[in-house]
N, C-alpha and C. Protein backbone atom coordinates (compact mmCIF):
# COMPACT_ATOMS: atom_id res chain seq x y z
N UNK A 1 116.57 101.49 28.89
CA UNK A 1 117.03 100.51 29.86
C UNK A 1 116.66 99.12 29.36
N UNK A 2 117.76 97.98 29.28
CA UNK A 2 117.24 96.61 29.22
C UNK A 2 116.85 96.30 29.97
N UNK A 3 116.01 95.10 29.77
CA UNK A 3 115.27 94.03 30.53
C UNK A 3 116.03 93.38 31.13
N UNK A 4 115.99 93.22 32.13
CA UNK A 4 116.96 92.00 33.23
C UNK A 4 116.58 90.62 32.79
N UNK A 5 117.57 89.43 31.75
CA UNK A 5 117.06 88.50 31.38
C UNK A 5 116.83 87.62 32.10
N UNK A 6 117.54 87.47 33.18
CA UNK A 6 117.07 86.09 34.50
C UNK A 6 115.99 86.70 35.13
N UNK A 7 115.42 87.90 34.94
CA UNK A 7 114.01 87.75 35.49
C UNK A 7 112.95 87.31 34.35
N UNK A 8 113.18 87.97 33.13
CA UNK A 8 112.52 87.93 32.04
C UNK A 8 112.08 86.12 31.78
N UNK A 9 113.22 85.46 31.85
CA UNK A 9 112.71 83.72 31.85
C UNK A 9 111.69 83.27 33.35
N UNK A 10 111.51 83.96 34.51
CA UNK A 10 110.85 83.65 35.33
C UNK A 10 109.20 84.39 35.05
N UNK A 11 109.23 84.92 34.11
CA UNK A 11 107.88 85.61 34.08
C UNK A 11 107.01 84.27 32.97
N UNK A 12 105.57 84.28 33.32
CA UNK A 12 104.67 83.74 32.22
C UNK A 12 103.82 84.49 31.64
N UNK A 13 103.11 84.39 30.53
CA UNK A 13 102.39 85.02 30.09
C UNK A 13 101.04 85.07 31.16
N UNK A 14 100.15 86.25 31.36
CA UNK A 14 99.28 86.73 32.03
C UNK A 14 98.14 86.28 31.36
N UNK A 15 98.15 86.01 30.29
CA UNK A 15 96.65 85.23 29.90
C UNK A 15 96.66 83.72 29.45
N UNK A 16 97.70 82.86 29.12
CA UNK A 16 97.84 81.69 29.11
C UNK A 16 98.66 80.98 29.92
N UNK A 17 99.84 81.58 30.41
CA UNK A 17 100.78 80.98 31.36
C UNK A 17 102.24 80.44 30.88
N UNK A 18 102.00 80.91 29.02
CA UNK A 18 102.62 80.51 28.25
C UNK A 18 104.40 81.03 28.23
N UNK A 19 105.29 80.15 27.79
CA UNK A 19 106.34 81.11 27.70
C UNK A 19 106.85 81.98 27.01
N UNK A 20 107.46 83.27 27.62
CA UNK A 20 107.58 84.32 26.74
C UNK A 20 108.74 85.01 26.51
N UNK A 21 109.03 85.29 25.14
CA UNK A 21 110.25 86.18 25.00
C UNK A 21 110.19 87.55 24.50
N UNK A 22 111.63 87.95 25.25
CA UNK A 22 112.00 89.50 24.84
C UNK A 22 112.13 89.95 23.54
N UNK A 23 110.98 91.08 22.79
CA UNK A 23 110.92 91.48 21.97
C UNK A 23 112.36 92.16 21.63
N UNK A 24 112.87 92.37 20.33
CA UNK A 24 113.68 92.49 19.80
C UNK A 24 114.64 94.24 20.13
N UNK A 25 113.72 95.00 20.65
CA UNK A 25 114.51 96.28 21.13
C UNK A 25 114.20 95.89 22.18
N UNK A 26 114.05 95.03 23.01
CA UNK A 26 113.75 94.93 24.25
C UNK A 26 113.10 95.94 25.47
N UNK A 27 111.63 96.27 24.41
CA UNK A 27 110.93 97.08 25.26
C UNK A 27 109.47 96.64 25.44
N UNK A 28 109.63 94.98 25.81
CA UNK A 28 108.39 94.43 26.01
C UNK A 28 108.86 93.03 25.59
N UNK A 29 107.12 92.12 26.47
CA UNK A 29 107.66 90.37 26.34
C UNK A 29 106.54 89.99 25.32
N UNK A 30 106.68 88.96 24.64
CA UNK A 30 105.73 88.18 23.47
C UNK A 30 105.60 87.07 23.87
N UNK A 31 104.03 86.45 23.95
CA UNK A 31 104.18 84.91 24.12
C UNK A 31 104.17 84.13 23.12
N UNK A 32 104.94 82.88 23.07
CA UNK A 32 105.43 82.21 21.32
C UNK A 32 103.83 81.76 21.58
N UNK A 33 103.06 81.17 22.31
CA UNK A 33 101.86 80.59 22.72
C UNK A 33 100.75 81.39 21.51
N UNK A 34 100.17 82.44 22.50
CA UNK A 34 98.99 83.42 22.33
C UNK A 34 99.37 84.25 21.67
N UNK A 35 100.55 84.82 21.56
CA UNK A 35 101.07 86.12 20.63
C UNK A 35 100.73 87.53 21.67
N UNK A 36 100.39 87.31 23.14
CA UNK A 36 99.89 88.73 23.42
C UNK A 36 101.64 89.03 23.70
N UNK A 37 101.31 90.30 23.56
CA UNK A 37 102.69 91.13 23.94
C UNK A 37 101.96 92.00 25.16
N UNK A 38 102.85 92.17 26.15
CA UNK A 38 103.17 92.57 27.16
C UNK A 38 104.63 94.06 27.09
N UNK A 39 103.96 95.42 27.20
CA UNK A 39 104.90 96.20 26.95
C UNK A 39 105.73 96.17 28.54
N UNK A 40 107.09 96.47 28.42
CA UNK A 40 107.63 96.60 29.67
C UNK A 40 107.67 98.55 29.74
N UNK A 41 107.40 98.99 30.87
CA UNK A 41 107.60 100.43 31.29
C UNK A 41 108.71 100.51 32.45
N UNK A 42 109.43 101.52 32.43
CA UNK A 42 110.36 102.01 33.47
C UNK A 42 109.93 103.32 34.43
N UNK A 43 110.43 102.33 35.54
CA UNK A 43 109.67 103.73 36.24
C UNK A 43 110.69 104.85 36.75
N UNK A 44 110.28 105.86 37.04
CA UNK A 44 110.90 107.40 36.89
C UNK A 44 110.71 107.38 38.55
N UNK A 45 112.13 107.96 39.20
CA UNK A 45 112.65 107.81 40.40
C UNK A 45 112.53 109.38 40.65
């Protein structure tokens, strides 16, 4: 599943506040800032 990108620009990074983009298979966010990556998970219905 992709990442929904108009939410993906409303998110900040969780340890600097920095802005962050969608990693390249789009299964997680990177901050250009700090470098932490943030994996995204899907949840099972």
């Amino acid at each position: 599943m992709a990442l929904n990108m108009e939410l993906a620009r409303l998110l900040a990074c969780p340890k600097c506040l920095g802005v962050l983009s969608v990693l390249p298979a789009q299964d997680g966010l990177i901050c250009a800032a700090c470098g932490v990556v943030s994996p995204c998970a899907t949840a099972s219905r």
